[in-house]
C-alpha atoms as a PDB file:
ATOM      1  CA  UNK A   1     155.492 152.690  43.068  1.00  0.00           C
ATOM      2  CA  UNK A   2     153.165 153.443  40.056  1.00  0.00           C
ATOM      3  CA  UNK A   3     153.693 153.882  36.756  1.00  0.00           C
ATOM      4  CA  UNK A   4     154.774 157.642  34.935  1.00  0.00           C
ATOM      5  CA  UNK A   5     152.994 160.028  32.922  1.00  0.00           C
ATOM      6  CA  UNK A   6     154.818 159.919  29.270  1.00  0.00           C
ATOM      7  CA  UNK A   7     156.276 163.540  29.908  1.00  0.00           C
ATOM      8  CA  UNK A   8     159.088 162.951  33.043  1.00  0.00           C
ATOM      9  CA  UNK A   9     160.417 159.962  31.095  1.00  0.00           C
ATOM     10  CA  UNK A  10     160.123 158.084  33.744  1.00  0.00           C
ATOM     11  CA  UNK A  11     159.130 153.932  33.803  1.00  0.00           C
ATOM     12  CA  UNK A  12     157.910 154.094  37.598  1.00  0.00           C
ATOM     13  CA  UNK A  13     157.545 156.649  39.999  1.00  0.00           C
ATOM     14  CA  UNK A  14     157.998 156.292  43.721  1.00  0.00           C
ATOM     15  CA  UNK A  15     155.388 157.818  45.894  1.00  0.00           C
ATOM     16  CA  UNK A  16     156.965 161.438  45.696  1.00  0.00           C
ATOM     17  CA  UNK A  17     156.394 161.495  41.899  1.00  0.00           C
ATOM     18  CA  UNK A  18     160.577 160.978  41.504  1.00  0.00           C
ATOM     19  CA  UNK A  19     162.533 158.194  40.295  1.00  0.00           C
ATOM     20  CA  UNK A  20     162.320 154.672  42.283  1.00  0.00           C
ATOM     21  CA  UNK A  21     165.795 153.481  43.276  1.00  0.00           C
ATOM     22  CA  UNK A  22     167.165 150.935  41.722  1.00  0.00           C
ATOM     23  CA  UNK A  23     167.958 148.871  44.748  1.00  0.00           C
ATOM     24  CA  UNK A  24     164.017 148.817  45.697  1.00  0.00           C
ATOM     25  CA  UNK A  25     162.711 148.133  41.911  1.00  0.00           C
ATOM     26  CA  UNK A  26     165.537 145.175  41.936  1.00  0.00           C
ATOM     27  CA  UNK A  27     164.251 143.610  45.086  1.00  0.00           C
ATOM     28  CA  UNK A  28     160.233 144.492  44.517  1.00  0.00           C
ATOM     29  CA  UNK A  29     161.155 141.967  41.047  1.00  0.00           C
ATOM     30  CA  UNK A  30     162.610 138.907  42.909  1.00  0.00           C
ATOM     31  CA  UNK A  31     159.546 139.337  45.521  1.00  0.00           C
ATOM     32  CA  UNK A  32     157.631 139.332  42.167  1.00  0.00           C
ATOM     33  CA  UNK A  33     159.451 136.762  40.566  1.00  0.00           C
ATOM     34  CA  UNK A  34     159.481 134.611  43.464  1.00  0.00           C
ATOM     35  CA  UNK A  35     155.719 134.943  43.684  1.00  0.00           C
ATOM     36  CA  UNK A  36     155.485 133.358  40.074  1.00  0.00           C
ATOM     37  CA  UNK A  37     157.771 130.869  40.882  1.00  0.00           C
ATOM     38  CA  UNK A  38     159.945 132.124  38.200  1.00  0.00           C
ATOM     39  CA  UNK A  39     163.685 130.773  39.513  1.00  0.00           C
ATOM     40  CA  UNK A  40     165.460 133.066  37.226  1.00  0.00           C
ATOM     41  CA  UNK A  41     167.378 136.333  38.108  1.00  0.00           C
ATOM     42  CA  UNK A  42     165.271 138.908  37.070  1.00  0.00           C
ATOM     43  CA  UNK A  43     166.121 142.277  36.490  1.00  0.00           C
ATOM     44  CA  UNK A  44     164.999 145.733  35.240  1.00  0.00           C
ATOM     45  CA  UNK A  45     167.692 145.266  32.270  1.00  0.00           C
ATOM     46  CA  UNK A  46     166.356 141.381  31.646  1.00  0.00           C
ATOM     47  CA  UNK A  47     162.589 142.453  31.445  1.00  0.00           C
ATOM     48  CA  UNK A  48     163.947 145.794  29.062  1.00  0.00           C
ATOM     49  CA  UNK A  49     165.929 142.914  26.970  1.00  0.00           C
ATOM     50  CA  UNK A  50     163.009 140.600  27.001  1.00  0.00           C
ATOM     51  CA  UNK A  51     160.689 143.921  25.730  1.00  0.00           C
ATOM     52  CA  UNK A  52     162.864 144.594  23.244  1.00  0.00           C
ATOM     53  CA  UNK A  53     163.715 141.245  21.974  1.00  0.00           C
ATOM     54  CA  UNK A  54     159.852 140.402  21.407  1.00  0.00           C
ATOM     55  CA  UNK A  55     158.578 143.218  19.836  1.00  0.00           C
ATOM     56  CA  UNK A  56     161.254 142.549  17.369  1.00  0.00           C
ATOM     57  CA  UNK A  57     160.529 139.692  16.874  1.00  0.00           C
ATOM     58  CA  UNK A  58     156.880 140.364  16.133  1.00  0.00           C
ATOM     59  CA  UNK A  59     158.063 142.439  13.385  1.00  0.00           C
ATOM     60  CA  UNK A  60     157.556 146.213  14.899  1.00  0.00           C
ATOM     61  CA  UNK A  61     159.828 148.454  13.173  1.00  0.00           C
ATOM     62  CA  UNK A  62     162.999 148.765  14.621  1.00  0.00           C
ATOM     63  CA  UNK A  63     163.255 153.097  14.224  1.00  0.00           C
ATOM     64  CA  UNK A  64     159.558 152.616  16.384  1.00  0.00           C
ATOM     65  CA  UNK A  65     161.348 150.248  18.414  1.00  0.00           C
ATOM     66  CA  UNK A  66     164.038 152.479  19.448  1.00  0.00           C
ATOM     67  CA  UNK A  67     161.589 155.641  20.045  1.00  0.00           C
ATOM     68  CA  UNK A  68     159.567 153.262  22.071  1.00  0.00           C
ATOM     69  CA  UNK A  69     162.791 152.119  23.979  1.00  0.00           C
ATOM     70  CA  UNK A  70     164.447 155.567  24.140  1.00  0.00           C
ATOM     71  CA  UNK A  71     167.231 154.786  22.025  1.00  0.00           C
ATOM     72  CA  UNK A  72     169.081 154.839  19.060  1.00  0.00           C
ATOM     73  CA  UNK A  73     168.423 152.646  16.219  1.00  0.00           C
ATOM     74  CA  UNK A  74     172.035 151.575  15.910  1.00  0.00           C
ATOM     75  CA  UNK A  75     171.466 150.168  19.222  1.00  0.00           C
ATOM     76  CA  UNK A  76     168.153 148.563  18.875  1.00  0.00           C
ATOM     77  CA  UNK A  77     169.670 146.943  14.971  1.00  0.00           C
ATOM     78  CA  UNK A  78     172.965 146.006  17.450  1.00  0.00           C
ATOM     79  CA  UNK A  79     170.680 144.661  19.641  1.00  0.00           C
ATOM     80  CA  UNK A  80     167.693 143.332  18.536  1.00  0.00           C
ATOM     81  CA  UNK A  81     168.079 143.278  14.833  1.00  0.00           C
ATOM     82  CA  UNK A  82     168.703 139.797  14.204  1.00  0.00           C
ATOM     83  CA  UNK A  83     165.580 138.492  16.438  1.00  0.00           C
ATOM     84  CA  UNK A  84     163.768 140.080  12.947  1.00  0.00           C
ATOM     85  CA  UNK A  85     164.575 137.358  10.822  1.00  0.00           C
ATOM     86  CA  UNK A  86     161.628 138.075   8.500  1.00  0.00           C
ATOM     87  CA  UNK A  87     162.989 141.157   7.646  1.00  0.00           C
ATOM     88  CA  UNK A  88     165.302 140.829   4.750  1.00  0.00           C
ATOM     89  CA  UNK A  89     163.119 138.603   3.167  1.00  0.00           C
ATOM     90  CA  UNK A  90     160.243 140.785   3.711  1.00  0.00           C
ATOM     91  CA  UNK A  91     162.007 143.428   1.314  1.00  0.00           C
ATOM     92  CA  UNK A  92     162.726 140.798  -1.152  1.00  0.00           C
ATOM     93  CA  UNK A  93     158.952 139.739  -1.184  1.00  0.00           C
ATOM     94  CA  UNK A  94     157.918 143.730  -1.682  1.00  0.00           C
ATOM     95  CA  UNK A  95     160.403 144.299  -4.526  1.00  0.00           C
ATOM     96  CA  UNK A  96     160.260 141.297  -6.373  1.00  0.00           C
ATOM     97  CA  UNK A  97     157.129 138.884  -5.575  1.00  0.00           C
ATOM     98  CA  UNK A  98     156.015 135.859  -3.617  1.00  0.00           C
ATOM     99  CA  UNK A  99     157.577 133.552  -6.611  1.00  0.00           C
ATOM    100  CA  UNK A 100     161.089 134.528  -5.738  1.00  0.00           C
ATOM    101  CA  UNK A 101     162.957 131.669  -3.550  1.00  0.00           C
ATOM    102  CA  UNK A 102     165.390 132.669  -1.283  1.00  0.00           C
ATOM    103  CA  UNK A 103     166.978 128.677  -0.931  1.00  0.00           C
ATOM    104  CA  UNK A 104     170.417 129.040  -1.872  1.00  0.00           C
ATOM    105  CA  UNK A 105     170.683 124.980  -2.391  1.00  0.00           C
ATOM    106  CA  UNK A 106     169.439 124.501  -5.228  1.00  0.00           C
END
Protein backbone atom coordinates (compact mmCIF):
# COMPACT_ATOMS: atom_id res chain seq x y z
CA UNK A 1 0.00 0.00 0.00
CA UNK A 2 1.51 3.52 -0.62
CA UNK A 3 0.18 6.60 -0.92
CA UNK A 4 -1.34 8.25 -4.61
CA UNK A 5 -0.13 10.74 -6.91
CA UNK A 6 -2.79 13.82 -6.65
CA UNK A 7 -4.08 13.00 -10.30
CA UNK A 8 -6.03 9.24 -9.84
CA UNK A 9 -7.77 10.68 -6.78
CA UNK A 10 -6.82 8.11 -5.01
CA UNK A 11 -5.81 8.13 -0.87
CA UNK A 12 -3.70 4.76 -1.18
CA UNK A 13 -2.78 2.63 -3.83
CA UNK A 14 -2.30 -1.10 -3.63
CA UNK A 15 0.75 -2.50 -5.24
CA UNK A 16 -0.85 -2.55 -8.85
CA UNK A 17 -1.23 1.27 -8.75
CA UNK A 18 -5.38 0.60 -8.23
CA UNK A 19 -7.55 1.18 -5.40
CA UNK A 20 -6.83 -0.84 -1.96
CA UNK A 21 -9.94 -2.70 -0.82
CA UNK A 22 -11.63 -1.64 1.78
CA UNK A 23 -11.64 -4.85 3.72
CA UNK A 24 -7.59 -4.80 3.74
CA UNK A 25 -7.25 -0.84 4.58
CA UNK A 26 -9.96 -1.68 7.53
CA UNK A 27 -7.92 -4.48 8.97
CA UNK A 28 -4.18 -2.90 8.12
CA UNK A 29 -5.90 0.13 10.78
CA UNK A 30 -6.83 -2.16 13.76
CA UNK A 31 -3.22 -3.92 13.23
CA UNK A 32 -2.19 -0.20 13.38
CA UNK A 33 -4.33 0.80 16.01
CA UNK A 34 -3.63 -2.10 18.04
CA UNK A 35 0.07 -1.38 17.71
CA UNK A 36 -0.58 2.11 19.44
CA UNK A 37 -2.57 0.67 21.89
CA UNK A 38 -5.35 2.78 20.74
CA UNK A 39 -8.64 0.54 22.03
CA UNK A 40 -10.94 2.41 19.83
CA UNK A 41 -12.61 1.22 16.52
CA UNK A 42 -10.84 2.84 14.00
CA UNK A 43 -11.84 3.33 10.65
CA UNK A 44 -11.08 4.96 7.25
CA UNK A 45 -14.42 7.16 7.84
CA UNK A 46 -13.25 7.93 11.75
CA UNK A 47 -9.65 9.09 10.69
CA UNK A 48 -11.58 11.20 7.45
CA UNK A 49 -13.99 12.63 10.41
CA UNK A 50 -11.14 13.22 12.73
CA UNK A 51 -9.23 15.16 9.47
CA UNK A 52 -11.95 17.06 8.89
CA UNK A 53 -13.06 17.94 12.29
CA UNK A 54 -9.45 19.41 13.17
CA UNK A 55 -8.62 21.35 10.42
CA UNK A 56 -11.82 23.06 11.18
CA UNK A 57 -11.21 23.60 14.06
CA UNK A 58 -7.86 25.24 13.43
CA UNK A 59 -9.70 27.70 11.47
CA UNK A 60 -8.87 26.51 7.64
CA UNK A 61 -11.51 27.71 5.46
CA UNK A 62 -14.23 25.54 5.08
CA UNK A 63 -14.61 26.04 0.77
CA UNK A 64 -10.50 24.84 1.17
CA UNK A 65 -11.71 22.34 3.45
CA UNK A 66 -14.08 20.77 1.17
CA UNK A 67 -11.59 20.92 -2.01
CA UNK A 68 -9.11 19.36 0.29
CA UNK A 69 -11.76 16.67 1.35
CA UNK A 70 -13.35 16.25 -2.11
CA UNK A 71 -16.56 17.58 -1.25
CA UNK A 72 -19.09 20.00 -1.18
CA UNK A 73 -19.13 22.82 1.13
CA UNK A 74 -22.70 22.19 2.20
CA UNK A 75 -21.32 19.07 3.47
CA UNK A 76 -18.18 20.15 5.10
CA UNK A 77 -20.60 23.49 6.87
CA UNK A 78 -23.18 20.24 7.70
CA UNK A 79 -20.41 18.63 8.96
CA UNK A 80 -17.78 20.38 10.34
CA UNK A 81 -19.06 23.87 10.55
CA UNK A 82 -19.79 24.18 14.05
CA UNK A 83 -16.21 22.73 15.27
CA UNK A 84 -15.32 26.62 13.83
CA UNK A 85 -16.60 28.37 16.64
CA UNK A 86 -14.32 31.37 16.02
CA UNK A 87 -15.88 31.99 12.98
CA UNK A 88 -18.83 34.21 13.42
CA UNK A 89 -17.08 36.19 15.71
CA UNK A 90 -14.18 36.46 13.52
CA UNK A 91 -16.50 38.46 10.97
CA UNK A 92 -17.78 40.56 13.70
CA UNK A 93 -14.12 41.48 14.77
CA UNK A 94 -13.27 42.38 10.80
CA UNK A 95 -16.39 44.54 10.35
CA UNK A 96 -16.68 46.24 13.42
CA UNK A 97 -13.43 46.14 15.81
CA UNK A 98 -11.84 44.40 18.75
CA UNK A 99 -14.07 46.82 21.18
CA UNK A 100 -17.27 45.15 20.16
CA UNK A 101 -18.52 42.46 22.92
CA UNK A 102 -20.33 39.70 21.82
CA UNK A 103 -21.75 38.81 25.79
CA UNK A 104 -25.32 38.89 25.46
CA UNK A 105 -25.67 39.16 29.54
CA UNK A 106 -25.16 42.19 30.14
Amino acid sequence: MALADEGNGLVFTGAGGGAVEMRYLSKRLQKLAASADIAKNVTAYSLRHSYGTKMAAAGVPLLDLARIMGTSVAMIERHYGHYCPERGAAHVRRVFGEEVSLDMQS
